[in-house]
Protein backbone atom coordinates (compact mmCIF):
# COMPACT_ATOMS: atom_id res chain seq x y z
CA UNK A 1 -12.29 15.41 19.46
CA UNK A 2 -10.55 18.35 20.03
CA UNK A 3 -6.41 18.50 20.77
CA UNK A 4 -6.87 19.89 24.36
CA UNK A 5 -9.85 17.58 25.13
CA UNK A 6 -7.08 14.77 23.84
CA UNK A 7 -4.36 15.87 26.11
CA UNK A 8 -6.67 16.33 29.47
CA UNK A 9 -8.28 12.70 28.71
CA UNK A 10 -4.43 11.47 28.25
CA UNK A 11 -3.18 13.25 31.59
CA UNK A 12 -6.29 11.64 33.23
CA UNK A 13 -6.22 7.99 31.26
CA UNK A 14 -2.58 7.67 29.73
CA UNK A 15 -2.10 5.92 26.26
CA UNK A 16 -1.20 2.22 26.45
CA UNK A 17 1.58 2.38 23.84
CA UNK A 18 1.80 -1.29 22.06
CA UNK A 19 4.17 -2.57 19.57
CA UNK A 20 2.31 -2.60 15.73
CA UNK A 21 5.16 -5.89 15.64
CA UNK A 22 5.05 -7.75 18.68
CA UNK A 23 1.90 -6.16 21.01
CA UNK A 24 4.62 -5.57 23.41
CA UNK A 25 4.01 -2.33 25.78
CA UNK A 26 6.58 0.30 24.84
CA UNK A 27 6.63 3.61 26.37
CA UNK A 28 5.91 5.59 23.17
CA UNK A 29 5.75 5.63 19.36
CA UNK A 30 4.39 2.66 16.96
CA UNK A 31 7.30 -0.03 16.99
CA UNK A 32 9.42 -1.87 20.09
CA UNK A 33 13.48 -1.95 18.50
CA UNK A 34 13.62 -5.66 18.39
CA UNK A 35 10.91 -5.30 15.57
CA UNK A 36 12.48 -2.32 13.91
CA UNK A 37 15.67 -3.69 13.80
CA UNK A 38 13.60 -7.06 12.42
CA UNK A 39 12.30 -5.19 9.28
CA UNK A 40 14.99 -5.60 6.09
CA UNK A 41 14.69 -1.64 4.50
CA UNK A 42 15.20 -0.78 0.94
CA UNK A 43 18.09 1.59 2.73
CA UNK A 44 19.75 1.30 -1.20
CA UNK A 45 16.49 2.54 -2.83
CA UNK A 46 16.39 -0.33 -5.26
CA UNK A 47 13.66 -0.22 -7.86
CA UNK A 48 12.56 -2.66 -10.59
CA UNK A 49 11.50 -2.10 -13.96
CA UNK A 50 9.09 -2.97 -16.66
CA UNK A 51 7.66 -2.04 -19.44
CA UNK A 52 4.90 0.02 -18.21
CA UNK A 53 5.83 0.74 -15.19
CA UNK A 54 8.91 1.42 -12.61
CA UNK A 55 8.66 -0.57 -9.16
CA UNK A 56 9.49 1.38 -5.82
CA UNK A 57 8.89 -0.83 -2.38
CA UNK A 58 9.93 0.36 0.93
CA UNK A 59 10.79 -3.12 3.01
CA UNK A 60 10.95 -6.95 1.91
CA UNK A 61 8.60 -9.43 2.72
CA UNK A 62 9.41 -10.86 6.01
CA UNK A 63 10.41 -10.82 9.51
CA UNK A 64 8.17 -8.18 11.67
CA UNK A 65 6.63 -6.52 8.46
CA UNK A 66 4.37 -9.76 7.75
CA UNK A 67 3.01 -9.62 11.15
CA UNK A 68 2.35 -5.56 10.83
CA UNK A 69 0.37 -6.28 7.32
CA UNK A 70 -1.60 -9.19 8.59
CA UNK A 71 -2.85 -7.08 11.81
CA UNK A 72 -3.61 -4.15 9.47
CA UNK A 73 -5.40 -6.41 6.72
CA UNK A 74 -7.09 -8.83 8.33
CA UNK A 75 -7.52 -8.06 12.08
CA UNK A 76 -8.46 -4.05 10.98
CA UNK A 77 -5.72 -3.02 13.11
CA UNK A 78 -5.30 0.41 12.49
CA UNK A 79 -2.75 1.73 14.33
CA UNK A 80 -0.47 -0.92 12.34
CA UNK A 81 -2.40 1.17 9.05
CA UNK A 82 -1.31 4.11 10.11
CA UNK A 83 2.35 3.02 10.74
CA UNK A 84 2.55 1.30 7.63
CA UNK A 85 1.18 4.84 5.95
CA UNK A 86 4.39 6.34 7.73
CA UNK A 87 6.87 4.20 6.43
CA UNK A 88 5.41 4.81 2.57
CA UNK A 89 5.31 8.24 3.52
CA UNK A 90 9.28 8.97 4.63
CA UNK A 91 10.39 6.20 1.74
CA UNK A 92 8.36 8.67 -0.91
CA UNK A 93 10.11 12.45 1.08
CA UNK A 94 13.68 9.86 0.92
CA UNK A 95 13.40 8.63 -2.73
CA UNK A 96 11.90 11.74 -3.89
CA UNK A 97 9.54 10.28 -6.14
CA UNK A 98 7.48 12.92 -8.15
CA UNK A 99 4.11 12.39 -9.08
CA UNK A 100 0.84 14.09 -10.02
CA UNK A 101 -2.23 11.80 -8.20
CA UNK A 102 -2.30 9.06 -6.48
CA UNK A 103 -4.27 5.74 -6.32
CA UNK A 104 -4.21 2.19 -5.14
CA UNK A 105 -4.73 -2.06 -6.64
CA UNK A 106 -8.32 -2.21 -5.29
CA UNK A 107 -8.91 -5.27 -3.32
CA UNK A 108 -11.28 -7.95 -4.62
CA UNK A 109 -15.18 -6.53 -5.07
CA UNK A 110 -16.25 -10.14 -3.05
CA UNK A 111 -13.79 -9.12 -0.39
CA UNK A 112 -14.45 -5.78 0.51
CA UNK A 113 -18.00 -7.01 0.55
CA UNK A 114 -17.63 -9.31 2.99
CA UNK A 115 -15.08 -7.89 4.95
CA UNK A 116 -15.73 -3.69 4.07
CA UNK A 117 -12.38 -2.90 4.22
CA UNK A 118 -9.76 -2.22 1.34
CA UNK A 119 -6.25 -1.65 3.03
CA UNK A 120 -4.64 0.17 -0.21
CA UNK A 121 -7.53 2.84 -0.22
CA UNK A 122 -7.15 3.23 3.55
CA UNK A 123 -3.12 3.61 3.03
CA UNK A 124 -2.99 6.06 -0.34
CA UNK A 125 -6.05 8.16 1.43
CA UNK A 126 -4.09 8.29 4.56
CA UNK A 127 -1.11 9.28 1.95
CA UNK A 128 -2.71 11.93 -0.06
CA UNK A 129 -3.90 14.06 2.91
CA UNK A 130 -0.05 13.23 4.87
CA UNK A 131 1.33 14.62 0.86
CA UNK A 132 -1.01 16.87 0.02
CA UNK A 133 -1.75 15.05 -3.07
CA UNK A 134 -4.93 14.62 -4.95
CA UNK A 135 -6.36 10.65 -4.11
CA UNK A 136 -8.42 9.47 -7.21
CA UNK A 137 -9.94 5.83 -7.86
CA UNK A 138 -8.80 4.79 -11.35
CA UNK A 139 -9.47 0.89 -11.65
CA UNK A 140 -12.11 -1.68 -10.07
CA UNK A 141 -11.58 -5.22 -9.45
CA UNK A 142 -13.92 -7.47 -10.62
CA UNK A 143 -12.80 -10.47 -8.64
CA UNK A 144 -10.19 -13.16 -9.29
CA UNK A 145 -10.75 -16.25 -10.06
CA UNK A 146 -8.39 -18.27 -6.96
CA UNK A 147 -6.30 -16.89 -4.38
CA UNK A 148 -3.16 -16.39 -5.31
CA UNK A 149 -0.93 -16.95 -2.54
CA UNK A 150 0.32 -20.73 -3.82
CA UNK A 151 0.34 -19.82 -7.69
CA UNK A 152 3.17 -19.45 -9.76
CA UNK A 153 4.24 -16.38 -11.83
CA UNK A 154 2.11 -17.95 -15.25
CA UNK A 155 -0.59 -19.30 -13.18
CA UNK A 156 -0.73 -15.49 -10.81
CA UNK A 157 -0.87 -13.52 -14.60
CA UNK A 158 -4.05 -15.77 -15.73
CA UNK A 159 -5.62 -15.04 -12.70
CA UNK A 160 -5.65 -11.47 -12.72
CA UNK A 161 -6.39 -11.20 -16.91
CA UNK A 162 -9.30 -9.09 -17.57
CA UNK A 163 -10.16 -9.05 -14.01
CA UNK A 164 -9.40 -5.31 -13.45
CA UNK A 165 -11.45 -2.45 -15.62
CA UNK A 166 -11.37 1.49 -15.88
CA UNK A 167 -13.70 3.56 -13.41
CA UNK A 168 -14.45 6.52 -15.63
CA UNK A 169 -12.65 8.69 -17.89
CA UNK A 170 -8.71 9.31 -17.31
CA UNK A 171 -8.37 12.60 -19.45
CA UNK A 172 -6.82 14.33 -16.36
CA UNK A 173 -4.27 11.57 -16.19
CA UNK A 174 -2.81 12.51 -19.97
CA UNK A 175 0.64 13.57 -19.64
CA UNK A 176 0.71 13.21 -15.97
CA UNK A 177 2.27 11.04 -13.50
CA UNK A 178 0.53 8.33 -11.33
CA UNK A 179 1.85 6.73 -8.36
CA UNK A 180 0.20 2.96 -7.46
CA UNK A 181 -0.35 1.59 -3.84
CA UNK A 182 -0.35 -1.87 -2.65
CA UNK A 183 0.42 -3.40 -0.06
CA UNK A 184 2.48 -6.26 -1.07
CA UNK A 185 4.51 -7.37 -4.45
CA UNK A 186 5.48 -11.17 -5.43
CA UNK A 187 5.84 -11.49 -8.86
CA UNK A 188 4.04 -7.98 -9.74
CA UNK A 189 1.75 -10.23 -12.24
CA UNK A 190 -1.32 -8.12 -10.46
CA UNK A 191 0.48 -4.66 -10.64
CA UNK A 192 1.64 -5.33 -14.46
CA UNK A 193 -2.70 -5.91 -14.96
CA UNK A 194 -3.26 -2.92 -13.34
CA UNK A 195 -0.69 -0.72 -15.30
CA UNK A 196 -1.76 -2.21 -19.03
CA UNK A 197 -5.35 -1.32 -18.15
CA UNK A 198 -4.35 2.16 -17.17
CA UNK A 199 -1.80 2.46 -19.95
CA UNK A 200 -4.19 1.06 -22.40
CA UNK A 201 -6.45 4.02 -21.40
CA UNK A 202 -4.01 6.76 -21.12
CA UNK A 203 -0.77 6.23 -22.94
CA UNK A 204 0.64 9.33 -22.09
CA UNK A 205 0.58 8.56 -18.30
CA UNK A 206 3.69 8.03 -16.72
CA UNK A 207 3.10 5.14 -14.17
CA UNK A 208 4.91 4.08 -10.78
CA UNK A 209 4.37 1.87 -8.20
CA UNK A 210 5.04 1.57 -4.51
CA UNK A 211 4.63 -1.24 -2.38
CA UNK A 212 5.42 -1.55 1.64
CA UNK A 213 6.66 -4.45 0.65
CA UNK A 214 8.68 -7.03 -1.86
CA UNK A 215 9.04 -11.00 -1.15
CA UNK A 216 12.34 -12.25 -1.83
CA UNK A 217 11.47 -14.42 -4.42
């Protein structure tokens, strides 16, 4: 649809504006303040680090944020997507984090196949064209074996072993920098899988990761 056809159709059938947090009507933009002002920001631009990787997130886990991730990933809500891809967006311009491609922790194979969507594709494609940097798939998941959401740190790192594997060859990532999506981090048992496969791969790789967002635990 073309930008002037847009504009006539919204003179003629104005937007109904709702809040990504609360469905509330607002008169513009993605997010009522109540909800805004309910989202805890990384405003210090705290990172964590480990051994193969440095962790970036943008929010923590709770207040309006959970409801904004569950609408995206489970009720296909898109205009909470494409909010969420803002927010990653202006944390990446305010950090200044540097990197070379980007890519995503692909959703379970079962999953997508059942529900055809993968919300860390949708947000680092949605990413790469907002940055202007190349989007490449570097790891598939094979499945895990429970869902994690009640597991413990030892119990989460079992689950994901050997569960993620290399799509392709990574001899454009040598001496390069990578930047990983998802959406959310707990104990970062998944995300430490996902770096060891790519750093068993491609040493020379410098690898980062960037979540929306971080529980408190």
């Amino acid at each position: 649809m073309g930008v002037w056809l847009e504009k006539i159709l919204d003179s003629i059938y104005p937007r109904l504006f709702l809040c990504v947090g609360c469905l509330s009507e607002i008169n513009k933009g993605f997010i009522c303040e109540d909800c805004l002002n309910d989202i805890s920001f990384n405003e210090c631009l705290d990172k964590k680090y480990f051994d193969d990787f440095d962790a970036n997130y943008v929010c923590y886990y709770s207040g309006a944020i959970k409801n904004i991730i569950y609408n995206f990933k489970v009720h296909k809500n898109f205009y909470c997507g494409e909010y969420l891809g803002n927010i990653l967006s202006d944390y990446i311009k305010k950090s200044n984090l540097k990197f070379d491609y980007l890519t995503y922790v692909p959703r379970d194979i079962n999953k997508i196949k059942k529900e055809g969507f993968d919300q860390s594709r949708f947000l680092t494609k949605f990413l790469s064209k907002n940055l202007n940097v190349p989007f490449i798939k570097v790891v598939s998941c094979k499945g895990k074996n429970y869902d994690q959401k009640r597991m413990g740190s030892r119990d989460r790192s079992l689950n994901v072993k050997g569960k993620f594997f290399i799509e392709g060859k990574l001899d454009k990532l040598e001496d390069k920098s990578l930047l990983i999506i998802d959406d959310v981090a707990t104990t970062y048992s998944t995300l430490n899988e996902v770096s060891k496969v790519i750093k068993k791969s491609s040493s020379k790789t410098k690898v980062s990761v960037l979540t929306i967002a971080k529980t408190l635990i």
